[in-house]
PDB file of N, CA and C in Angstrom:
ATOM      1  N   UNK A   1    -117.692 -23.117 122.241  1.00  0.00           N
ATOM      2  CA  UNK A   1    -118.036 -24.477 121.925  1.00  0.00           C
ATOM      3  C   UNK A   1    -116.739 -25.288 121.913  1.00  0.00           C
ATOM      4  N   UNK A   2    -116.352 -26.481 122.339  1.00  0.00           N
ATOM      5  CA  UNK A   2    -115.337 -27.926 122.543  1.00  0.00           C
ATOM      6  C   UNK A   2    -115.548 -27.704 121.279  1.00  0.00           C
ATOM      7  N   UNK A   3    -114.569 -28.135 120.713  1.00  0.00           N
ATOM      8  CA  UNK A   3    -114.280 -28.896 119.362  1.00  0.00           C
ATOM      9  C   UNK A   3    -113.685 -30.317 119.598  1.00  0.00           C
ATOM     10  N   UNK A   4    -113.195 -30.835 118.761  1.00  0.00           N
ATOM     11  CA  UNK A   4    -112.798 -32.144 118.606  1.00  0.00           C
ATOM     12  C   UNK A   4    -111.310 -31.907 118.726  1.00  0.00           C
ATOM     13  N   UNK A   5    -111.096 -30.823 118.698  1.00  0.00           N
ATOM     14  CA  UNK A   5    -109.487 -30.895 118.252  1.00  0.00           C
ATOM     15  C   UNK A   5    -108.897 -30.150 119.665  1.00  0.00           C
ATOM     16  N   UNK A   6    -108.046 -30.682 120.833  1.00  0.00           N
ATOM     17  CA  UNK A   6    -107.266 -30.354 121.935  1.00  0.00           C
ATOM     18  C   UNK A   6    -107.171 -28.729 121.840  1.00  0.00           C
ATOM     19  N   UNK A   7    -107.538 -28.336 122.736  1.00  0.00           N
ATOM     20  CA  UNK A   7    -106.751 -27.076 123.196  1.00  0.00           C
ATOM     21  C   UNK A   7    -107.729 -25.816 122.009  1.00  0.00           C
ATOM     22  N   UNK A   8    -108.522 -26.151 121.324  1.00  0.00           N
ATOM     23  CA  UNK A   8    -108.770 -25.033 120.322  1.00  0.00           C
ATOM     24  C   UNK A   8    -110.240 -25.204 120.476  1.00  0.00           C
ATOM     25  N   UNK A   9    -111.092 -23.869 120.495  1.00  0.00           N
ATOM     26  CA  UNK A   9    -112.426 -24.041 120.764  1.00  0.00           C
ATOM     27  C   UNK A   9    -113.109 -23.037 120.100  1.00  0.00           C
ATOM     28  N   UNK A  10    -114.253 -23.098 119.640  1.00  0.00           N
ATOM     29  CA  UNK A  10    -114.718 -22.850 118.738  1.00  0.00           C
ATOM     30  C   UNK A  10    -115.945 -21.374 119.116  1.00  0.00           C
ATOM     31  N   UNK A  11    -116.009 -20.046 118.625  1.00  0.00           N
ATOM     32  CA  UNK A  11    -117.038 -18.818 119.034  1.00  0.00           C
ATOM     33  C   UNK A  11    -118.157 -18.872 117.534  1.00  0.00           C
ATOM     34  N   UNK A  12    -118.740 -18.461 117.933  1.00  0.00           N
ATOM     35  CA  UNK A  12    -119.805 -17.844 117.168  1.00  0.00           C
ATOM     36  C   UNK A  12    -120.773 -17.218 117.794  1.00  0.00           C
ATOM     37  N   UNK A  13    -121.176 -15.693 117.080  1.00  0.00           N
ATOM     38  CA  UNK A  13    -122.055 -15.036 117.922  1.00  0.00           C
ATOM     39  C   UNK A  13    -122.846 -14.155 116.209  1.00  0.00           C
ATOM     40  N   UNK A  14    -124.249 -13.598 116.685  1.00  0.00           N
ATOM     41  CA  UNK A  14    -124.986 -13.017 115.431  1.00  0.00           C
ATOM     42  C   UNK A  14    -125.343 -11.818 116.271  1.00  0.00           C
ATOM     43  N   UNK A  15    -125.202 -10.126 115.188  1.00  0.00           N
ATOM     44  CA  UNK A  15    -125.617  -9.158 116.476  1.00  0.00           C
ATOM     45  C   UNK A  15    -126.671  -8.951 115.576  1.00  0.00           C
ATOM     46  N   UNK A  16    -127.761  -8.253 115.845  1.00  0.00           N
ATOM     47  CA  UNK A  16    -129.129  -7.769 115.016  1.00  0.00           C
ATOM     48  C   UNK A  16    -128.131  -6.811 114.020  1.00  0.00           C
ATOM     49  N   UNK A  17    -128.891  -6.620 113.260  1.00  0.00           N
ATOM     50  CA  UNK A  17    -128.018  -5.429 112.304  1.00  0.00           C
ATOM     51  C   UNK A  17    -128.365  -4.243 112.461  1.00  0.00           C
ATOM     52  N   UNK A  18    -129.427  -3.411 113.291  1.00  0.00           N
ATOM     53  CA  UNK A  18    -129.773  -2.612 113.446  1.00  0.00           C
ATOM     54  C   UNK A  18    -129.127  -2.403 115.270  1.00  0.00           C
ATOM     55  N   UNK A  19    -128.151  -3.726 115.786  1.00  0.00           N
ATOM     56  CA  UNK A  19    -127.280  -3.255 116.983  1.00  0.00           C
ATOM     57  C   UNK A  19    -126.290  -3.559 116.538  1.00  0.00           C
ATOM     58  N   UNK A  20    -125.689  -3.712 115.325  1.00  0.00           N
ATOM     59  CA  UNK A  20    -124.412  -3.493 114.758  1.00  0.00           C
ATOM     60  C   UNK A  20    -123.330  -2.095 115.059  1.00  0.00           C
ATOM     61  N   UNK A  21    -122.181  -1.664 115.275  1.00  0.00           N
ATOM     62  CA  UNK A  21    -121.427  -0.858 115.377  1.00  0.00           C
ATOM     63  C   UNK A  21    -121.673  -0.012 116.510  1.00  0.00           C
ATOM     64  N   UNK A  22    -122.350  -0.756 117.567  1.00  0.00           N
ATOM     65  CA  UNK A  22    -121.995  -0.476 118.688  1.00  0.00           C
ATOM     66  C   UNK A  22    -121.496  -0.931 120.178  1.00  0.00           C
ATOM     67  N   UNK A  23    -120.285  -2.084 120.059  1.00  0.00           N
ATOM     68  CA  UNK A  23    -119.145  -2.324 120.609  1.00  0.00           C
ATOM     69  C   UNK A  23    -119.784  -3.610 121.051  1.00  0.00           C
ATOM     70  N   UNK A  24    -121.182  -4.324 120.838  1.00  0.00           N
ATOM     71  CA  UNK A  24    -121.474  -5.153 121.339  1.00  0.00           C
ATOM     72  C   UNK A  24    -120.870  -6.510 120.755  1.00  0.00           C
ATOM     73  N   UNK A  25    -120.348  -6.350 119.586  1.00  0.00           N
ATOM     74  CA  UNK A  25    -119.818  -7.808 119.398  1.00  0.00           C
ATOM     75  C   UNK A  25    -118.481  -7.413 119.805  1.00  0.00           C
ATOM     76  N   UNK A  26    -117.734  -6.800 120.298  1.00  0.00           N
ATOM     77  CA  UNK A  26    -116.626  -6.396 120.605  1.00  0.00           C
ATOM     78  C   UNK A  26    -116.648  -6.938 121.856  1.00  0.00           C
ATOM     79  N   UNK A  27    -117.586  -7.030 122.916  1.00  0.00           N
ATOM     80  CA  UNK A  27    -117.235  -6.729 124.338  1.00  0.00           C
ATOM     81  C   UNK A  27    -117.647  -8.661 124.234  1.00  0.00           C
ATOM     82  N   UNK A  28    -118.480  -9.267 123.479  1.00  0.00           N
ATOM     83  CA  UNK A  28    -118.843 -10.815 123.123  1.00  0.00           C
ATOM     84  C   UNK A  28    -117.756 -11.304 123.182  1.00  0.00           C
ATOM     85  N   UNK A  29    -116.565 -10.867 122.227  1.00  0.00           N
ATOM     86  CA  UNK A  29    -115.817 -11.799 121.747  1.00  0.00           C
ATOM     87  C   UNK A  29    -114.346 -11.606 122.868  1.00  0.00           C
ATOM     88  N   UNK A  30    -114.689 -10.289 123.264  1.00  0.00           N
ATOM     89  CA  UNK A  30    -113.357 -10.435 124.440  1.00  0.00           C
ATOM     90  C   UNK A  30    -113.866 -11.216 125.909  1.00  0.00           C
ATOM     91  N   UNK A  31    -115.374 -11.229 125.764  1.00  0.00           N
ATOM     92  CA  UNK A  31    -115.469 -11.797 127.000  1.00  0.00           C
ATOM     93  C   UNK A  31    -115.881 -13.631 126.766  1.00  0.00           C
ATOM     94  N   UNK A  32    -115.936 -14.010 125.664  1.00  0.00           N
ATOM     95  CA  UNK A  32    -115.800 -15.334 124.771  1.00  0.00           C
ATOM     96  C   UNK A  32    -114.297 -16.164 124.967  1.00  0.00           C
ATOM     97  N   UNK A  33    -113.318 -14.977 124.468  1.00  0.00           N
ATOM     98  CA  UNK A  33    -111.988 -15.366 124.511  1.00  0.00           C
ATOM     99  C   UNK A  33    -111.340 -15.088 126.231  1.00  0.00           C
ATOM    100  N   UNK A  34    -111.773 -14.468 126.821  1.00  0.00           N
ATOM    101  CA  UNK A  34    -111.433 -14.254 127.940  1.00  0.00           C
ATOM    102  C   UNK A  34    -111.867 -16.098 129.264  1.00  0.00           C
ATOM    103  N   UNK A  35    -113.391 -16.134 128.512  1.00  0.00           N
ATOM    104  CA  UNK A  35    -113.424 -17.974 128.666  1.00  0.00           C
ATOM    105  C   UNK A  35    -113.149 -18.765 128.694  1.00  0.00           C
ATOM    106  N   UNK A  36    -112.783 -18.456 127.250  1.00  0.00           N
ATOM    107  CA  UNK A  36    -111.684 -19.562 126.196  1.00  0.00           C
ATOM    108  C   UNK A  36    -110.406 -19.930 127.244  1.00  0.00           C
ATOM    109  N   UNK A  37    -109.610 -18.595 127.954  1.00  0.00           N
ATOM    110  CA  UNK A  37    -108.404 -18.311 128.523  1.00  0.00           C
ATOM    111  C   UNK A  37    -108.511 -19.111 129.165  1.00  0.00           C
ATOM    112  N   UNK A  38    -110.290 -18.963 130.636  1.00  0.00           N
ATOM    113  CA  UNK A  38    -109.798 -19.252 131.767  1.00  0.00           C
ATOM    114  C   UNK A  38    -110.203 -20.912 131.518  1.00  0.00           C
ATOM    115  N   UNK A  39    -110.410 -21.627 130.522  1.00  0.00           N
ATOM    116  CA  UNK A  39    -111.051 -22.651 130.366  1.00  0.00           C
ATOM    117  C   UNK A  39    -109.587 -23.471 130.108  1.00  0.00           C
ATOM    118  N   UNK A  40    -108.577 -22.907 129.609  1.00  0.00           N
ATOM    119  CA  UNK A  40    -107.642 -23.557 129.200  1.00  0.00           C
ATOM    120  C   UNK A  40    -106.730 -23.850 128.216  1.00  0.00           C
ATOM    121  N   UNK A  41    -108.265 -23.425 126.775  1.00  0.00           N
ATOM    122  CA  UNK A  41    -107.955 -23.281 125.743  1.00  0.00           C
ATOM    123  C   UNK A  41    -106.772 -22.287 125.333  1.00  0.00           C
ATOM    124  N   UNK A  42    -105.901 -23.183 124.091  1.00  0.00           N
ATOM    125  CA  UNK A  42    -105.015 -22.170 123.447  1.00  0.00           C
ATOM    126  C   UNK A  42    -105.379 -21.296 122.470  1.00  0.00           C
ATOM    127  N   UNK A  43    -106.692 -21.339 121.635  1.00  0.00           N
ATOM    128  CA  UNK A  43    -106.728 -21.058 120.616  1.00  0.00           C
ATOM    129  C   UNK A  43    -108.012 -21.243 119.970  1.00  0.00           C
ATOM    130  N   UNK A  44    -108.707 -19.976 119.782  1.00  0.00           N
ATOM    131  CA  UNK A  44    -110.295 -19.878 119.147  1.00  0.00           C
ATOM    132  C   UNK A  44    -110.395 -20.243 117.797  1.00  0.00           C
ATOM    133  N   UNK A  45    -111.379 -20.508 117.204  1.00  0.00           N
ATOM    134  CA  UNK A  45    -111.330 -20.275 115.866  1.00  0.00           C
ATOM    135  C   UNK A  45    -113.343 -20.062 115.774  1.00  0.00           C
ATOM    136  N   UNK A  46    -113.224 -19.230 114.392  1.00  0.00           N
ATOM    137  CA  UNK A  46    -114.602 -19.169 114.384  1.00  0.00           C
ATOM    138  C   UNK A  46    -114.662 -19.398 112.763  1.00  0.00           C
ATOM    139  N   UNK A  47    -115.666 -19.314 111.840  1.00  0.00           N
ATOM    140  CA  UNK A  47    -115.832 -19.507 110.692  1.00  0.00           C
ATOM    141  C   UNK A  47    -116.870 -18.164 110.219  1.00  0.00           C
ATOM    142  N   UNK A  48    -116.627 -17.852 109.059  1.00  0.00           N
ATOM    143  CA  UNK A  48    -117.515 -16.745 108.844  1.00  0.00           C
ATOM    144  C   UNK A  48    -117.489 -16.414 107.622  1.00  0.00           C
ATOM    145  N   UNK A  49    -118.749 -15.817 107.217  1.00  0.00           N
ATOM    146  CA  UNK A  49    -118.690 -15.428 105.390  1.00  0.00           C
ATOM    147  C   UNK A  49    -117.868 -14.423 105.166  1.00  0.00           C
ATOM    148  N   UNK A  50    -117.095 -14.757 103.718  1.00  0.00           N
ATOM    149  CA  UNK A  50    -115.807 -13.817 103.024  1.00  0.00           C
ATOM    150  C   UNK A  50    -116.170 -12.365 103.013  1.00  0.00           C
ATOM    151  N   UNK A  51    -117.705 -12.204 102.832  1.00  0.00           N
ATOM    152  CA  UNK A  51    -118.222 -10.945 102.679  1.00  0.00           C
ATOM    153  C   UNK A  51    -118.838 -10.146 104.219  1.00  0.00           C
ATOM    154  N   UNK A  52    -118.520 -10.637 105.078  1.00  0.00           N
ATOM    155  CA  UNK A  52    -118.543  -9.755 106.514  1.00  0.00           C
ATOM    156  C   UNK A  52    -117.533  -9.286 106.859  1.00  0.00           C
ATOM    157  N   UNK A  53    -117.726  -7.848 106.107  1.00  0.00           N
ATOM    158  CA  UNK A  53    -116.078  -6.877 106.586  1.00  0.00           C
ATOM    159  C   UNK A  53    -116.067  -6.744 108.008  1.00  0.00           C
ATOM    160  N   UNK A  54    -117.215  -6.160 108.200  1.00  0.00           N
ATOM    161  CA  UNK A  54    -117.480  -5.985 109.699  1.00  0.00           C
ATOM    162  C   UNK A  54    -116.958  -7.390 111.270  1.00  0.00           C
ATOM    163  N   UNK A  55    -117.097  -8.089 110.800  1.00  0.00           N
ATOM    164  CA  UNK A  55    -116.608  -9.498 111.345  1.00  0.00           C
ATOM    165  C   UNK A  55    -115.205  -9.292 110.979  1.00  0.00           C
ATOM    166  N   UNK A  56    -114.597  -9.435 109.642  1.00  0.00           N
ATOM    167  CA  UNK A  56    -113.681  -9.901 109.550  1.00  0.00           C
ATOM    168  C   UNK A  56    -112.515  -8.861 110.081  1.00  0.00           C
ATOM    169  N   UNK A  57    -113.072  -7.409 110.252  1.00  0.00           N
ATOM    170  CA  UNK A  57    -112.007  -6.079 110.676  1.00  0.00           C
ATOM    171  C   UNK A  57    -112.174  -6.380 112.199  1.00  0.00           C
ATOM    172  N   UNK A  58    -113.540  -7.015 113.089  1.00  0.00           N
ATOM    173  CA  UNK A  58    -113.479  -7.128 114.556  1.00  0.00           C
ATOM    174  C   UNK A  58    -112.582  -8.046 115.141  1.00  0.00           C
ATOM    175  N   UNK A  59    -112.669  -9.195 114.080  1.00  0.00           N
ATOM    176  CA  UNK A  59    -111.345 -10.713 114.638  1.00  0.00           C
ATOM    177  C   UNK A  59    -110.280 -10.007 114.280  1.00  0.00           C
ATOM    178  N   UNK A  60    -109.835  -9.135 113.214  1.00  0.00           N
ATOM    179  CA  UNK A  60    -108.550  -9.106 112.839  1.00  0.00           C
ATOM    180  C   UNK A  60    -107.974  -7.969 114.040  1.00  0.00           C
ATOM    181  N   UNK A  61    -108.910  -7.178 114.407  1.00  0.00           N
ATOM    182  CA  UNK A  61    -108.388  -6.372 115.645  1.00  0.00           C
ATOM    183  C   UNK A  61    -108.057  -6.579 116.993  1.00  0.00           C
ATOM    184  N   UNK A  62    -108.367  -8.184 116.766  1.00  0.00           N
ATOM    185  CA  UNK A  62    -107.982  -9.257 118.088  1.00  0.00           C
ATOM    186  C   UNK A  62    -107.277  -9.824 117.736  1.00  0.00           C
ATOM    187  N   UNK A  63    -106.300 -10.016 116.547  1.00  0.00           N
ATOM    188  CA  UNK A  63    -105.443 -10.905 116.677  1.00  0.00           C
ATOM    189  C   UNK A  63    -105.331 -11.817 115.443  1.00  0.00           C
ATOM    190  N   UNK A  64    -106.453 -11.838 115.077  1.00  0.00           N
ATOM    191  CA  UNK A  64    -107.161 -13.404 114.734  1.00  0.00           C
ATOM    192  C   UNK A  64    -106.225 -13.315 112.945  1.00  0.00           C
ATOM    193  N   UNK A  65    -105.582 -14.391 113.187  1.00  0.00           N
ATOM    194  CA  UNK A  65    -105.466 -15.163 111.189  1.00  0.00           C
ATOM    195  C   UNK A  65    -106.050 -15.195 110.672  1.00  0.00           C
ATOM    196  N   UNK A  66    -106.717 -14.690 109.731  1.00  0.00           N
ATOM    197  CA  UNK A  66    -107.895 -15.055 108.477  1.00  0.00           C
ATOM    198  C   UNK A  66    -107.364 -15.732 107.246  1.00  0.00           C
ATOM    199  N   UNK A  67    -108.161 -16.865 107.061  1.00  0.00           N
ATOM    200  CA  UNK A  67    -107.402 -18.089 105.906  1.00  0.00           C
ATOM    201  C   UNK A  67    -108.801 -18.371 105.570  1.00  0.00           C
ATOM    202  N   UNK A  68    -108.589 -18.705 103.350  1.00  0.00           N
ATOM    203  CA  UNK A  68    -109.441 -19.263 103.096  1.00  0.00           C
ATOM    204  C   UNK A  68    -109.745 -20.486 103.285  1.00  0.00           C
ATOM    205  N   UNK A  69    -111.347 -20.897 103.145  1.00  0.00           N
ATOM    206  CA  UNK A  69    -111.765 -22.172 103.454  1.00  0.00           C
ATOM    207  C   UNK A  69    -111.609 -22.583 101.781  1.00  0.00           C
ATOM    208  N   UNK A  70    -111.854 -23.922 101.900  1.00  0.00           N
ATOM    209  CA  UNK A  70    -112.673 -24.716 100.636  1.00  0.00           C
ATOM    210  C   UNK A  70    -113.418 -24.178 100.288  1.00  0.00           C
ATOM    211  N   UNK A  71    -114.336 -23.346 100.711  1.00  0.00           N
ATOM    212  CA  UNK A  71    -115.406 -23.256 100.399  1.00  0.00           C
ATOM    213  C   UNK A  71    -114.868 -21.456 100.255  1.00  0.00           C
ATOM    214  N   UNK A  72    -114.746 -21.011  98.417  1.00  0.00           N
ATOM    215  CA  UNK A  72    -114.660 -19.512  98.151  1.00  0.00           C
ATOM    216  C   UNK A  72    -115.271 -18.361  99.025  1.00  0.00           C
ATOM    217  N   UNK A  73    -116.529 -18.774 100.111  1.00  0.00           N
ATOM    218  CA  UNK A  73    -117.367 -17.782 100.318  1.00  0.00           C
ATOM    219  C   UNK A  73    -116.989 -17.676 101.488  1.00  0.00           C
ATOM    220  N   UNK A  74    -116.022 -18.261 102.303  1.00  0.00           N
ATOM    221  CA  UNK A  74    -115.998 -18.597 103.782  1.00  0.00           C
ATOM    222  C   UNK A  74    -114.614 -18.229 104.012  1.00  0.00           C
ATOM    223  N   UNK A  75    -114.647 -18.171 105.156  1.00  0.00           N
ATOM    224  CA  UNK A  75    -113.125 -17.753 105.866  1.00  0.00           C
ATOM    225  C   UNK A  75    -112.859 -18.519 107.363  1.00  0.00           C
ATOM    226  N   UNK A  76    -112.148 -18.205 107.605  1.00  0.00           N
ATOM    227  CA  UNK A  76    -112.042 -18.794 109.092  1.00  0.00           C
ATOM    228  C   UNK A  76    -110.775 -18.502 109.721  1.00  0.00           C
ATOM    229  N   UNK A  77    -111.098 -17.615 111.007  1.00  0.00           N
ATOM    230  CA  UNK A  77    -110.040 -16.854 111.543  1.00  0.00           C
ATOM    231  C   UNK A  77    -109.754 -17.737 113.226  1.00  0.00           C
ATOM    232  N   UNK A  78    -108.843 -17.805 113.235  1.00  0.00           N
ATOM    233  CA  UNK A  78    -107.651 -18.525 114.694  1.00  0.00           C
ATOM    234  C   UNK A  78    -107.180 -17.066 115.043  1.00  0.00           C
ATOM    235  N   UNK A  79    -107.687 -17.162 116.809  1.00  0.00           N
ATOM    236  CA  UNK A  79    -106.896 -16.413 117.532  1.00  0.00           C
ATOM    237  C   UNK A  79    -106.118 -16.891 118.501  1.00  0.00           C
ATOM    238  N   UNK A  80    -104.982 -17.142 118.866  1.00  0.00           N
ATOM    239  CA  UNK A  80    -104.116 -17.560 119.947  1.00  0.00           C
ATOM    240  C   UNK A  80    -104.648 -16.900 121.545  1.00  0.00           C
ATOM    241  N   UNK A  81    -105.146 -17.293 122.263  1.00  0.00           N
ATOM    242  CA  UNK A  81    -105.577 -16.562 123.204  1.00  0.00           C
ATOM    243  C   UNK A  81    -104.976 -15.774 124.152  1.00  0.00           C
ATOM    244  N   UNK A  82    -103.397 -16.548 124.331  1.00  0.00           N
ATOM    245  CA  UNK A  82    -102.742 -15.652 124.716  1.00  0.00           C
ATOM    246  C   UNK A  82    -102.285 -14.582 123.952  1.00  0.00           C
ATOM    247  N   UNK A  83    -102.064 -14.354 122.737  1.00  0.00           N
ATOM    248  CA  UNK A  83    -102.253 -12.943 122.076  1.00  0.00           C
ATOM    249  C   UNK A  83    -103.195 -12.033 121.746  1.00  0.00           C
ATOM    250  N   UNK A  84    -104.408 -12.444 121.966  1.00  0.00           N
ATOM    251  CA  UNK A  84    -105.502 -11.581 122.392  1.00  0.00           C
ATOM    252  C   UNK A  84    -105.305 -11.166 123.709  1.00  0.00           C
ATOM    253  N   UNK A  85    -105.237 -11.513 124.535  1.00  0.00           N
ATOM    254  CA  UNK A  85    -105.565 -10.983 126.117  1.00  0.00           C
ATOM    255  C   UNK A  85    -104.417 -10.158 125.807  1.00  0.00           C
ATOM    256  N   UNK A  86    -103.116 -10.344 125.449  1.00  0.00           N
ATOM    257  CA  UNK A  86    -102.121  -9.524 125.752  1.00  0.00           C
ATOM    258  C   UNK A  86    -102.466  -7.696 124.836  1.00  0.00           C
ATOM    259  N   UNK A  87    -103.326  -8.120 123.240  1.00  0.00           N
ATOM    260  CA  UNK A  87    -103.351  -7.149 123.002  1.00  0.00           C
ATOM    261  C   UNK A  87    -104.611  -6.513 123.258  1.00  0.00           C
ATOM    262  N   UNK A  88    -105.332  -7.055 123.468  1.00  0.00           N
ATOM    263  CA  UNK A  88    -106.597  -6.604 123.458  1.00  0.00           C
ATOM    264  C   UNK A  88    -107.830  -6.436 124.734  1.00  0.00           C
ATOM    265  N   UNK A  89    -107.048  -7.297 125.798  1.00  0.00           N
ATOM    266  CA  UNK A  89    -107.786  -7.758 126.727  1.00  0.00           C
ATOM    267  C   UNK A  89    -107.436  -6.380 127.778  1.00  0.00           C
TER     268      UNK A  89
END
């Protein structure tokens, strides 16, 4: 998704929970950020609840910053895209 803000664009994806932990949000988000790349963008960001380890161990294995929001329950992780592709891609 464009955001408002130059160069930084925005993922979100939901897997069923019963197709959880099997590489499918993995192969989403490299082929999301791999988009992101050829689109131009420098830099993803997505938003997500504090309590999705599972989310929050898949962005952090791409790269991604995790910082709290305003909001205690939320997080929101920035990946540089060129440091994803380099490590992950």
């Amino acid at each position: 998704m464009f955001t408002a803000d130059p160069g930084i664009a925005e993922i979100a994806l939901l897997i069923e929970d019963r197709w959880q932990g099997r590489g499918i949000g993995t192969a989403m988000v490299r082929m999301l950020l791999g988009q992101a790349r050829d689109l131009g963008f420098a830099e993803v960001r997505a938003t997500l609840l504090f309590d999705n380890m599972r989310m929050r161990r898949l962005l952090g294995s791409m790269g991604a910053t995790l910082t709290h929001s305003e909001d205690p329950g939320v997080m929101e992780a920035r990946i540089a895209v060129g440091v994803m592709t380099a490590a992950a891609g």
